[in-house]
N, C-alpha and C. Protein backbone atom coordinates (compact mmCIF):
# COMPACT_ATOMS: atom_id res chain seq x y z
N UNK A 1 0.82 -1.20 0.00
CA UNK A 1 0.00 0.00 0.00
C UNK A 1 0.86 1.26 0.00
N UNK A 2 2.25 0.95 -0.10
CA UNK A 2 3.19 2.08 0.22
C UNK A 2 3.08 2.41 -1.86
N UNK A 3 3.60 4.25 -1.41
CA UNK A 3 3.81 4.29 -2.94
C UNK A 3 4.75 4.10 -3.59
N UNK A 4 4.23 4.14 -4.91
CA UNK A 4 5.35 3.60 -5.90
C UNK A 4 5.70 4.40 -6.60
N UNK A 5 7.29 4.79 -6.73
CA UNK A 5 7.78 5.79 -7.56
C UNK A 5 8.04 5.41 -9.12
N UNK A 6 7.69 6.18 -9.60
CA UNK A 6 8.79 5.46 -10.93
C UNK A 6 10.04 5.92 -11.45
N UNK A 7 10.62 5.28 -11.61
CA UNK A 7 12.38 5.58 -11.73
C UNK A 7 12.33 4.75 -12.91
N UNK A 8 13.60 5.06 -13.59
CA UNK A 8 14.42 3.69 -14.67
C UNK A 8 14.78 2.55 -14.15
N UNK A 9 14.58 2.70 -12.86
CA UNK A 9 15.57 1.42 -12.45
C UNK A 9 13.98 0.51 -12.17
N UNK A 10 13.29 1.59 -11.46
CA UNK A 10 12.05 0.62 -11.10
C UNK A 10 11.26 -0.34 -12.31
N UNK A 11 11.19 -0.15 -13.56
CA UNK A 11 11.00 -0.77 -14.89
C UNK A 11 12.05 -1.16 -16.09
N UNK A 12 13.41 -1.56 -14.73
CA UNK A 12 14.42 -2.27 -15.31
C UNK A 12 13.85 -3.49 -16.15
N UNK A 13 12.84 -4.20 -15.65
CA UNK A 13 12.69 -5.17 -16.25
C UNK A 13 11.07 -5.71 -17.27
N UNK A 14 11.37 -3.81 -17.30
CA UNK A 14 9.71 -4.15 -18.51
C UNK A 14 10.13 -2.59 -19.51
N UNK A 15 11.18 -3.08 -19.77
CA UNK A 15 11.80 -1.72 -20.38
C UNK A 15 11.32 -0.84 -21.73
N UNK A 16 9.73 -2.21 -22.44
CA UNK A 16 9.03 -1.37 -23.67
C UNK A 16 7.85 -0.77 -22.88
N UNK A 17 7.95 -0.81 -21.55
CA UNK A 17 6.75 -0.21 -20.79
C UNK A 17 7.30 1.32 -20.62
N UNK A 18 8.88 1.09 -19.83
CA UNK A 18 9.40 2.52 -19.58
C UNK A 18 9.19 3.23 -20.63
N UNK A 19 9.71 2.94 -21.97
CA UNK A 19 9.93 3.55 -23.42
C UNK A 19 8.51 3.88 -23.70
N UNK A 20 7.48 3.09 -23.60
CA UNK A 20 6.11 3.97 -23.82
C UNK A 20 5.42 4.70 -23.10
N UNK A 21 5.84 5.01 -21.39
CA UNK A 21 5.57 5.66 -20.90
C UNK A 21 6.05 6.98 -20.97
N UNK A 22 7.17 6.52 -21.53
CA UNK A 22 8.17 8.17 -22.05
C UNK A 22 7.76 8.30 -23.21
N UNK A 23 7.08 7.94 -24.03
CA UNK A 23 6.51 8.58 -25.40
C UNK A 23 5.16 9.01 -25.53
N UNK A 24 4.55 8.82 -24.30
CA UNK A 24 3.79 9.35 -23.91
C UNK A 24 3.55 11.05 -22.83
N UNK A 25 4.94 11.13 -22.21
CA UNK A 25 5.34 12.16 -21.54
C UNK A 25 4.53 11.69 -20.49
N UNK A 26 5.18 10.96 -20.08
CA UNK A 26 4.67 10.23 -18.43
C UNK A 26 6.34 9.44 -18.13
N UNK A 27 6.78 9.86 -18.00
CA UNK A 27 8.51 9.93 -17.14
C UNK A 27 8.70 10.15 -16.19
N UNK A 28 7.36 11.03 -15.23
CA UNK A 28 8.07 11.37 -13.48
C UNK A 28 6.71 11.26 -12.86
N UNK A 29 6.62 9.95 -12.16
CA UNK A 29 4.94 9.87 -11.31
C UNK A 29 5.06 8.77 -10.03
N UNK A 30 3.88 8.37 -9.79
CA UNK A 30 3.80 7.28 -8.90
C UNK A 30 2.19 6.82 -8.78
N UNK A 31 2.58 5.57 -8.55
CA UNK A 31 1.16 4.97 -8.49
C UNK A 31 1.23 4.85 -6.58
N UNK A 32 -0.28 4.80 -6.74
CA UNK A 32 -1.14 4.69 -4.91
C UNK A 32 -1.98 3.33 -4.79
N UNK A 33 -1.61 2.53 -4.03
CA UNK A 33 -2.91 2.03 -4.00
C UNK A 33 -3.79 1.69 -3.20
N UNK A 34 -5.10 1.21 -3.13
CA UNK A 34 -5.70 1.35 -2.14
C UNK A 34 -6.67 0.36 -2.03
N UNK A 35 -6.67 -0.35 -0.66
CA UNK A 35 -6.66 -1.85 -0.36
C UNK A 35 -8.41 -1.61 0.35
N UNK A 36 -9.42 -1.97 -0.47
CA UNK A 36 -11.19 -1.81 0.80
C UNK A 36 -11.38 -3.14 0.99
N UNK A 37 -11.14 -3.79 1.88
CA UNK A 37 -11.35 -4.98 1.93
C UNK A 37 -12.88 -5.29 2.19
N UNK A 38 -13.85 -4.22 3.20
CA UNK A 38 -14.81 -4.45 2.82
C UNK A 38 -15.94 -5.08 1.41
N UNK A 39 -14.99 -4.45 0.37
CA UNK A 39 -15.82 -4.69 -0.51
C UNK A 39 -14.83 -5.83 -2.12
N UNK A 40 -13.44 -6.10 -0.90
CA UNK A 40 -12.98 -7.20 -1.63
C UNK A 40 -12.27 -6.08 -3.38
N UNK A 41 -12.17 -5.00 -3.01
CA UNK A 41 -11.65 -4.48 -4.16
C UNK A 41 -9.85 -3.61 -3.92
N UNK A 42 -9.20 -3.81 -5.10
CA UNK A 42 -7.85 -2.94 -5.09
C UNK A 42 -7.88 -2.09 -5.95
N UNK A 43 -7.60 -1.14 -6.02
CA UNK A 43 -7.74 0.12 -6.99
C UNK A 43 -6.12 0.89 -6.60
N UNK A 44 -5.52 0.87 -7.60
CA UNK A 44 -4.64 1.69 -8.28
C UNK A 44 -4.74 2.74 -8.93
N UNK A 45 -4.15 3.97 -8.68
CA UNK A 45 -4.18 5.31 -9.38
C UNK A 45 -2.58 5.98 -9.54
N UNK A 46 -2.52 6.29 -10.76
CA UNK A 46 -0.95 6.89 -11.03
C UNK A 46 -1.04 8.27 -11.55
N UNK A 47 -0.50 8.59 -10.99
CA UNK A 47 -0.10 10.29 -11.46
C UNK A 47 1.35 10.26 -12.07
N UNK A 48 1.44 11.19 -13.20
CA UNK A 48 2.38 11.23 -14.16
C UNK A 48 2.21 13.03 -14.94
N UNK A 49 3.83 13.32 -14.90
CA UNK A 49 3.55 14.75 -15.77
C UNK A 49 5.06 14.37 -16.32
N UNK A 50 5.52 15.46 -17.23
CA UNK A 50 6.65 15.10 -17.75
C UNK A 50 7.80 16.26 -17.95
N UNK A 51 7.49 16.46 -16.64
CA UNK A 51 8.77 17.27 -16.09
C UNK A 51 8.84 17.09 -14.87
N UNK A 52 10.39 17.48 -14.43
CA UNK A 52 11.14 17.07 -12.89
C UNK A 52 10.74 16.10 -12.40
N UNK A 53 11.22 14.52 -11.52
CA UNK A 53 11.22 13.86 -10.93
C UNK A 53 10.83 14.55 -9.93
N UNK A 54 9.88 13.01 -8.80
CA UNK A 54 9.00 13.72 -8.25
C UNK A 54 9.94 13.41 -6.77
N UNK A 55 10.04 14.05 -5.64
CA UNK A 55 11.26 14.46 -4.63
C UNK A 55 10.58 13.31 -3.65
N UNK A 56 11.26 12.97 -2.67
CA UNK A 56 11.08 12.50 -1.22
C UNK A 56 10.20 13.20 -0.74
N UNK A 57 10.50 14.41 -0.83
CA UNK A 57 9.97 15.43 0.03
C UNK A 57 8.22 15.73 -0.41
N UNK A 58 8.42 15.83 -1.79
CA UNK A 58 6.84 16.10 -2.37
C UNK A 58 6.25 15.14 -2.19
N UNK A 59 6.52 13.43 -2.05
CA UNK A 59 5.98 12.46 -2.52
C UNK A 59 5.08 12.27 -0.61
N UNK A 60 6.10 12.72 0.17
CA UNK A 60 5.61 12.70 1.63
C UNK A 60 4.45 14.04 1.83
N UNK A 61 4.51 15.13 1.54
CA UNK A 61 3.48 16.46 0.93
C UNK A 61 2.57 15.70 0.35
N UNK A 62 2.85 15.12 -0.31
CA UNK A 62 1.43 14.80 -0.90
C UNK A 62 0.58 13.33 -0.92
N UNK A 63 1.68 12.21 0.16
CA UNK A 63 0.72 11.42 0.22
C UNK A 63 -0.86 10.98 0.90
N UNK A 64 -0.55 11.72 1.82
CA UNK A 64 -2.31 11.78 2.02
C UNK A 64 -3.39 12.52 0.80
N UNK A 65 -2.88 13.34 0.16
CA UNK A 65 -3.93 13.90 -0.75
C UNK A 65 -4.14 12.40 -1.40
N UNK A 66 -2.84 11.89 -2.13
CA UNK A 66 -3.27 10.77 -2.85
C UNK A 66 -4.25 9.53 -2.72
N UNK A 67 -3.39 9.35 -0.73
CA UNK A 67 -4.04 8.42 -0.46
C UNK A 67 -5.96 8.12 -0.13
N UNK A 68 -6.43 10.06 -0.07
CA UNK A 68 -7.41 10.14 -0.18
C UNK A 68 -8.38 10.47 -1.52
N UNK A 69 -7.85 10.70 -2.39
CA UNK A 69 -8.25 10.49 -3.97
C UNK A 69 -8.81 9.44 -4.09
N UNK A 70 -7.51 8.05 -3.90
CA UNK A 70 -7.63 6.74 -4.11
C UNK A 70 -8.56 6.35 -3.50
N UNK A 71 -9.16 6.56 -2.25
CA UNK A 71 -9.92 5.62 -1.58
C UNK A 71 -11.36 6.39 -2.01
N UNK A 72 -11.48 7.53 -2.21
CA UNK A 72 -12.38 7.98 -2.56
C UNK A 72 -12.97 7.53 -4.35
N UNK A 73 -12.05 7.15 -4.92
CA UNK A 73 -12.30 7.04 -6.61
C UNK A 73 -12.60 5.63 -6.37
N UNK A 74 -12.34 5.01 -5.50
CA UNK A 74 -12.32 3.54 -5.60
C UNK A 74 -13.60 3.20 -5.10
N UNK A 75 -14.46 4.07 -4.01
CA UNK A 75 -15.83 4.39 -3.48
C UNK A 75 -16.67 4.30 -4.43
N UNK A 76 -16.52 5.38 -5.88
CA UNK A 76 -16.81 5.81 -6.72
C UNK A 76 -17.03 4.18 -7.40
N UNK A 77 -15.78 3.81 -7.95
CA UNK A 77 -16.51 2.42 -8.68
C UNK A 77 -17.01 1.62 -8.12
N UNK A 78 -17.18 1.27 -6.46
CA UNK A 78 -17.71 0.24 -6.20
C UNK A 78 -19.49 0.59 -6.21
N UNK A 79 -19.63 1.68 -5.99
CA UNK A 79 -21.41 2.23 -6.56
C UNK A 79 -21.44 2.21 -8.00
N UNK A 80 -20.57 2.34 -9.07
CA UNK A 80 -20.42 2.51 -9.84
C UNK A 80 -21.05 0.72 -10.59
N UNK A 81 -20.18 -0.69 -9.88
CA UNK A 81 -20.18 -1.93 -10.64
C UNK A 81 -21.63 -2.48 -10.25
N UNK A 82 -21.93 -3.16 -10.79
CA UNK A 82 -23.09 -3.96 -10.41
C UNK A 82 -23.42 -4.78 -9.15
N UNK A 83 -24.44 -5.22 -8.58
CA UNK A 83 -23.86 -5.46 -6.81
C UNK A 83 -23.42 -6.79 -6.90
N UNK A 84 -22.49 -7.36 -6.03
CA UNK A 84 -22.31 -8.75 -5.99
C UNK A 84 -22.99 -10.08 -5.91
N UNK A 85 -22.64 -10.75 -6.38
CA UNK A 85 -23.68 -11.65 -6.66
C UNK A 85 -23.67 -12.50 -4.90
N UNK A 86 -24.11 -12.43 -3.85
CA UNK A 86 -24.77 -13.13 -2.89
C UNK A 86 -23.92 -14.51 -3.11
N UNK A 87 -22.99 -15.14 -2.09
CA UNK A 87 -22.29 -16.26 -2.35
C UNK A 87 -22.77 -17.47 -1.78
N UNK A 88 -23.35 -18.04 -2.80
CA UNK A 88 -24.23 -19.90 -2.41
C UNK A 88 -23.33 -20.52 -1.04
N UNK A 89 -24.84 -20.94 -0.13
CA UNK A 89 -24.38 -21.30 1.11
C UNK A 89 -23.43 -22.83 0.64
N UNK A 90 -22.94 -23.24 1.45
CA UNK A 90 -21.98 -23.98 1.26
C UNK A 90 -22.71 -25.58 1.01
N UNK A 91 -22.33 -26.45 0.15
CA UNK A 91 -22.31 -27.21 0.12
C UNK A 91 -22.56 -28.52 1.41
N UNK A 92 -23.35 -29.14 1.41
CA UNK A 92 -23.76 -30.17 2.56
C UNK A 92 -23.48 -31.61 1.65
N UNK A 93 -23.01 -32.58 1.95
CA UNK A 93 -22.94 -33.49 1.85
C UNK A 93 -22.87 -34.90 2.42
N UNK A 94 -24.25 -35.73 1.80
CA UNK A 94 -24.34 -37.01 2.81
C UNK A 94 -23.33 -37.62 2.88
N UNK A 95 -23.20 -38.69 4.04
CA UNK A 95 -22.25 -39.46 4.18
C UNK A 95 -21.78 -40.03 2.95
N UNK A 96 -23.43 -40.84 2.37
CA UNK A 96 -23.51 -41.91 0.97
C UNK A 96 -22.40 -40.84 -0.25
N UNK A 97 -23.05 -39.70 -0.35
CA UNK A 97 -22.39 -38.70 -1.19
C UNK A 97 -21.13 -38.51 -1.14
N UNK A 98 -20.56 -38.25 -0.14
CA UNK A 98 -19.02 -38.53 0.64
C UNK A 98 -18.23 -39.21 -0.02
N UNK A 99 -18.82 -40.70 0.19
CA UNK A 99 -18.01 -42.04 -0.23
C UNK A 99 -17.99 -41.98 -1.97
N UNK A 100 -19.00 -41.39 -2.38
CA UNK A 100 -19.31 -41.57 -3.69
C UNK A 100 -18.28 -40.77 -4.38
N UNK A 101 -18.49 -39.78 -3.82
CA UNK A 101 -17.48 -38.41 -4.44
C UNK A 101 -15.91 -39.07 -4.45
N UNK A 102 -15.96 -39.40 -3.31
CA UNK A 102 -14.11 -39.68 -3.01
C UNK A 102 -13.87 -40.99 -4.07
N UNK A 103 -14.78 -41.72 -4.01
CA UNK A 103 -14.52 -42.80 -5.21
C UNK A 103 -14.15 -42.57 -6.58
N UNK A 104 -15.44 -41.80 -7.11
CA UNK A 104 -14.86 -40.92 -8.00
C UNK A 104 -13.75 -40.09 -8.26
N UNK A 105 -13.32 -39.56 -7.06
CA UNK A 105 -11.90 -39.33 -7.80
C UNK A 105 -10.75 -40.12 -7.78
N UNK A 106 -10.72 -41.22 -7.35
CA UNK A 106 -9.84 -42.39 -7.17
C UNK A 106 -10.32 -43.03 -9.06
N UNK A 107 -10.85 -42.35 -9.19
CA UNK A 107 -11.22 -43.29 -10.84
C UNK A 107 -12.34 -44.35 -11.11
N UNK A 108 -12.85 -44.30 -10.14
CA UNK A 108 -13.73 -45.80 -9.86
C UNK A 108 -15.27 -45.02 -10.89
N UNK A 109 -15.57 -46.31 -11.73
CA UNK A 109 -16.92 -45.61 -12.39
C UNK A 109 -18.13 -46.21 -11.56
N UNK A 110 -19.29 -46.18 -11.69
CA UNK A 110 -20.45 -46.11 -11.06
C UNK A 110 -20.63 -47.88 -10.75
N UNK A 111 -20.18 -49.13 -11.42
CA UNK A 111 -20.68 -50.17 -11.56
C UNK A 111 -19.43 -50.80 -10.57
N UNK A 112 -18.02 -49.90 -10.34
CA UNK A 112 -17.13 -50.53 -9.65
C UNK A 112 -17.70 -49.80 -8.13
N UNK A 113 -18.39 -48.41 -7.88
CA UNK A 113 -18.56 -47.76 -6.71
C UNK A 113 -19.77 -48.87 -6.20
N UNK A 114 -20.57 -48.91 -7.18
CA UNK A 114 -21.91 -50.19 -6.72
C UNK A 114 -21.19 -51.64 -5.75
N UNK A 115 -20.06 -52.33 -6.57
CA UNK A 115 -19.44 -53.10 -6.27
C UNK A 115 -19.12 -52.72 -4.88
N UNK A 116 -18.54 -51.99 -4.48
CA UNK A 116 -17.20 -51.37 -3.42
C UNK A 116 -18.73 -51.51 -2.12
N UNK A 117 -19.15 -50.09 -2.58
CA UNK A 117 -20.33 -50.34 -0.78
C UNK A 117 -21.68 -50.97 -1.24
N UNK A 118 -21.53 -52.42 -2.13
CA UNK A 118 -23.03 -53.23 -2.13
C UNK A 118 -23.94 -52.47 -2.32
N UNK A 119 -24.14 -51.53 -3.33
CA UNK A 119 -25.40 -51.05 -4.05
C UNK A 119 -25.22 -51.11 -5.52
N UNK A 120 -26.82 -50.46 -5.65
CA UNK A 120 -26.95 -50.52 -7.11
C UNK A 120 -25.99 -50.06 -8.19
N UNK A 121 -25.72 -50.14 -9.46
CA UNK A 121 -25.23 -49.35 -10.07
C UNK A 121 -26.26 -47.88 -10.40
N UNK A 122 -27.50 -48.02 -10.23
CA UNK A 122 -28.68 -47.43 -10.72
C UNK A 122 -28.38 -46.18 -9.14
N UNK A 123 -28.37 -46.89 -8.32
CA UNK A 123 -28.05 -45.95 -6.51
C UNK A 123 -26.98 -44.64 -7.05
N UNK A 124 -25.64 -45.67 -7.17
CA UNK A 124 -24.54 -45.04 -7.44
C UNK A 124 -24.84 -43.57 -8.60
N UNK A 125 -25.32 -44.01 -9.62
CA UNK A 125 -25.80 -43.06 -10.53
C UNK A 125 -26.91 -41.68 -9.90
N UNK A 126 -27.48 -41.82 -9.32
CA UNK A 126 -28.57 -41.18 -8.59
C UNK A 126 -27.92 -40.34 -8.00
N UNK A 127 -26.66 -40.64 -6.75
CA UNK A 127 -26.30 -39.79 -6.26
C UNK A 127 -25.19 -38.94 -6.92
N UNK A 128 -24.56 -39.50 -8.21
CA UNK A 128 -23.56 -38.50 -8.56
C UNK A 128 -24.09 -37.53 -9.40
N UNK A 129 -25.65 -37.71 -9.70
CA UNK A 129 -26.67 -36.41 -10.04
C UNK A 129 -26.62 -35.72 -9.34
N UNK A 130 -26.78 -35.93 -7.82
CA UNK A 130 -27.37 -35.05 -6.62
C UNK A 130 -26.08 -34.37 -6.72
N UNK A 131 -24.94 -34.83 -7.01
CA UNK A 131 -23.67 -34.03 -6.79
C UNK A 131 -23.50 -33.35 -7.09
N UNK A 132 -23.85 -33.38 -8.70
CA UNK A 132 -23.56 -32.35 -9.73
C UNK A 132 -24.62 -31.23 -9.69
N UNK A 133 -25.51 -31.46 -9.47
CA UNK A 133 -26.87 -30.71 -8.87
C UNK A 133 -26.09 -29.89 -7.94
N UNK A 134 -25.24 -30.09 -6.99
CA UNK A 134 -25.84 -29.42 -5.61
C UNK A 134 -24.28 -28.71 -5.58
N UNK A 135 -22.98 -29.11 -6.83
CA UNK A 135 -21.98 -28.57 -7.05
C UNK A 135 -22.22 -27.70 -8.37
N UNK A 136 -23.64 -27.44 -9.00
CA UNK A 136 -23.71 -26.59 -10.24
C UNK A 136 -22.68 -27.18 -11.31
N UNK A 137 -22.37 -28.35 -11.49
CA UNK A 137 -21.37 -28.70 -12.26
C UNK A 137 -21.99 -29.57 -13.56
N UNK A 138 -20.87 -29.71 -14.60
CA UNK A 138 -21.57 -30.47 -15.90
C UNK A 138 -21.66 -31.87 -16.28
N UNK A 139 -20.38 -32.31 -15.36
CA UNK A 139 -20.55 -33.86 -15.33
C UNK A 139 -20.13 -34.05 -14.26
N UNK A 140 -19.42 -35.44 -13.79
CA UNK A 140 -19.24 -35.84 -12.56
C UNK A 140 -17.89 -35.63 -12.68
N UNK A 141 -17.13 -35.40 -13.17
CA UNK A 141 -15.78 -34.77 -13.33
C UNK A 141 -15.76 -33.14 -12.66
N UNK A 142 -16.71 -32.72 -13.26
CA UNK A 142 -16.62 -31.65 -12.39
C UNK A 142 -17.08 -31.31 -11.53
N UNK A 143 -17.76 -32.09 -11.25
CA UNK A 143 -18.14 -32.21 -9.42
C UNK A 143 -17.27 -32.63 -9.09
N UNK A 144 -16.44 -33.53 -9.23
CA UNK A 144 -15.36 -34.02 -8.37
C UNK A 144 -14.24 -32.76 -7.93
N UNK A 145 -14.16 -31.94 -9.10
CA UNK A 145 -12.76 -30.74 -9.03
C UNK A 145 -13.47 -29.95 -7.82
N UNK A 146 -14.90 -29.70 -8.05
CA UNK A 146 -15.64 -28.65 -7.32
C UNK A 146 -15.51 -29.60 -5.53
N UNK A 147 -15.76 -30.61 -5.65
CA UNK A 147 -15.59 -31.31 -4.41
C UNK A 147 -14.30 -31.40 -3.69
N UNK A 148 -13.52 -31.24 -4.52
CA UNK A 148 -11.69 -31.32 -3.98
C UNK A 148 -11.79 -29.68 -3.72
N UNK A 149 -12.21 -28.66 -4.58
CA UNK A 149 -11.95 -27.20 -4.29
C UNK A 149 -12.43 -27.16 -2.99
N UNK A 150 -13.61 -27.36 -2.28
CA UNK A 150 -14.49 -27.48 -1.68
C UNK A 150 -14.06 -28.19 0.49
N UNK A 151 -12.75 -28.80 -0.55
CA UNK A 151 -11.95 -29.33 1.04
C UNK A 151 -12.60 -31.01 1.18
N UNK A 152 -13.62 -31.55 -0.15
CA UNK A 152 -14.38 -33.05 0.31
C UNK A 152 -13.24 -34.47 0.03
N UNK A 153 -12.20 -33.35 -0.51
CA UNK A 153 -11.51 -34.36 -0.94
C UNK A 153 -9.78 -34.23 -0.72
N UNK A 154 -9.76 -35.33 -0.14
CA UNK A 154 -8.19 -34.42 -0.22
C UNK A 154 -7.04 -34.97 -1.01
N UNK A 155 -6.10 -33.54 -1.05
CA UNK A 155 -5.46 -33.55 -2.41
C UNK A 155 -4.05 -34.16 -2.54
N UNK A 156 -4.03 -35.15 -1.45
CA UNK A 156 -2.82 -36.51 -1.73
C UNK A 156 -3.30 -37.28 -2.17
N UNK A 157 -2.66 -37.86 -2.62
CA UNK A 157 -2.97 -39.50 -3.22
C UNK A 157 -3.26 -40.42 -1.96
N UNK A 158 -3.87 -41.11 -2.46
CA UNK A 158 -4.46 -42.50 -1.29
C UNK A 158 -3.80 -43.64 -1.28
């Protein structure tokens, strides 16, 4: 959150960035940025003119103006974006579902999971609907990724 000056040295290593920022007459600035965690957003703002490097001294003068620009412009877009979409309560999963899921990602298809805990193949099938159902996913592959994202699965080998 501290600022950032720009120097030559600071875009030592993006050096067609420096060169277009100088052909632009943006050679002496600094970027601010500003962290709302309330609302899960980062917003960056850079000031640039193209004369004199900008001092220790000015950059301390003027970081509160900046730092209040930034938080204020960043106010600005978050009324500005559309509201967030409300985040789906978490996932519940039966025991039966559990076993099913974790099988599945071990590779096992529906007629070897039937085999494994003595049910149907027709059972087995039923619930890796409910999975995909209740993980918004397109097949049972991706219920499984969504189930490992999710913490149902864990991500060593067995």
């Amino acid at each position: 959150m501290l600022p950032f000056l720009w120097t030559r040295k600071a875009f030592s290593r993006t050096p067609k960035m420096w060169s277009a920022l100088q052909n632009h007459g943006m050679e002496h600035g600094w970027s601010q940025s500003y962290l709302d965690e309330e609302n899960d957003l980062c917003c960056t703002i850079s000031l640039a003119r193209t004369y004199c490097e900008i001092s220790a001294l000015e950059l301390y003068e003027q970081y509160g103006l900046m730092h209040f620009i930034t938080q204020h412009l960043s106010e600005m877009i978050v009324r500005a974006l559309p509201p967030a979409q409300a985040k789906s309560p978490p996932v519940r999963l039966s025991a039966r579902e559990l076993e099913i899921v974790r099988l599945c990602a071990l590779g096992k298809t529906a007629w070897e999971i039937g085999q494994i805990l003595n049910v149907a193949e027709r059972t087995v099938n039923y619930h890796i609907k409910n999975l995909i159902v209740k993980f918004n996913a397109c097949n049972k592959m991706s219920a499984v990724i969504a189930a490992t994202r999710a913490g149902f699965i864990p991500n060593h080998p067995c």
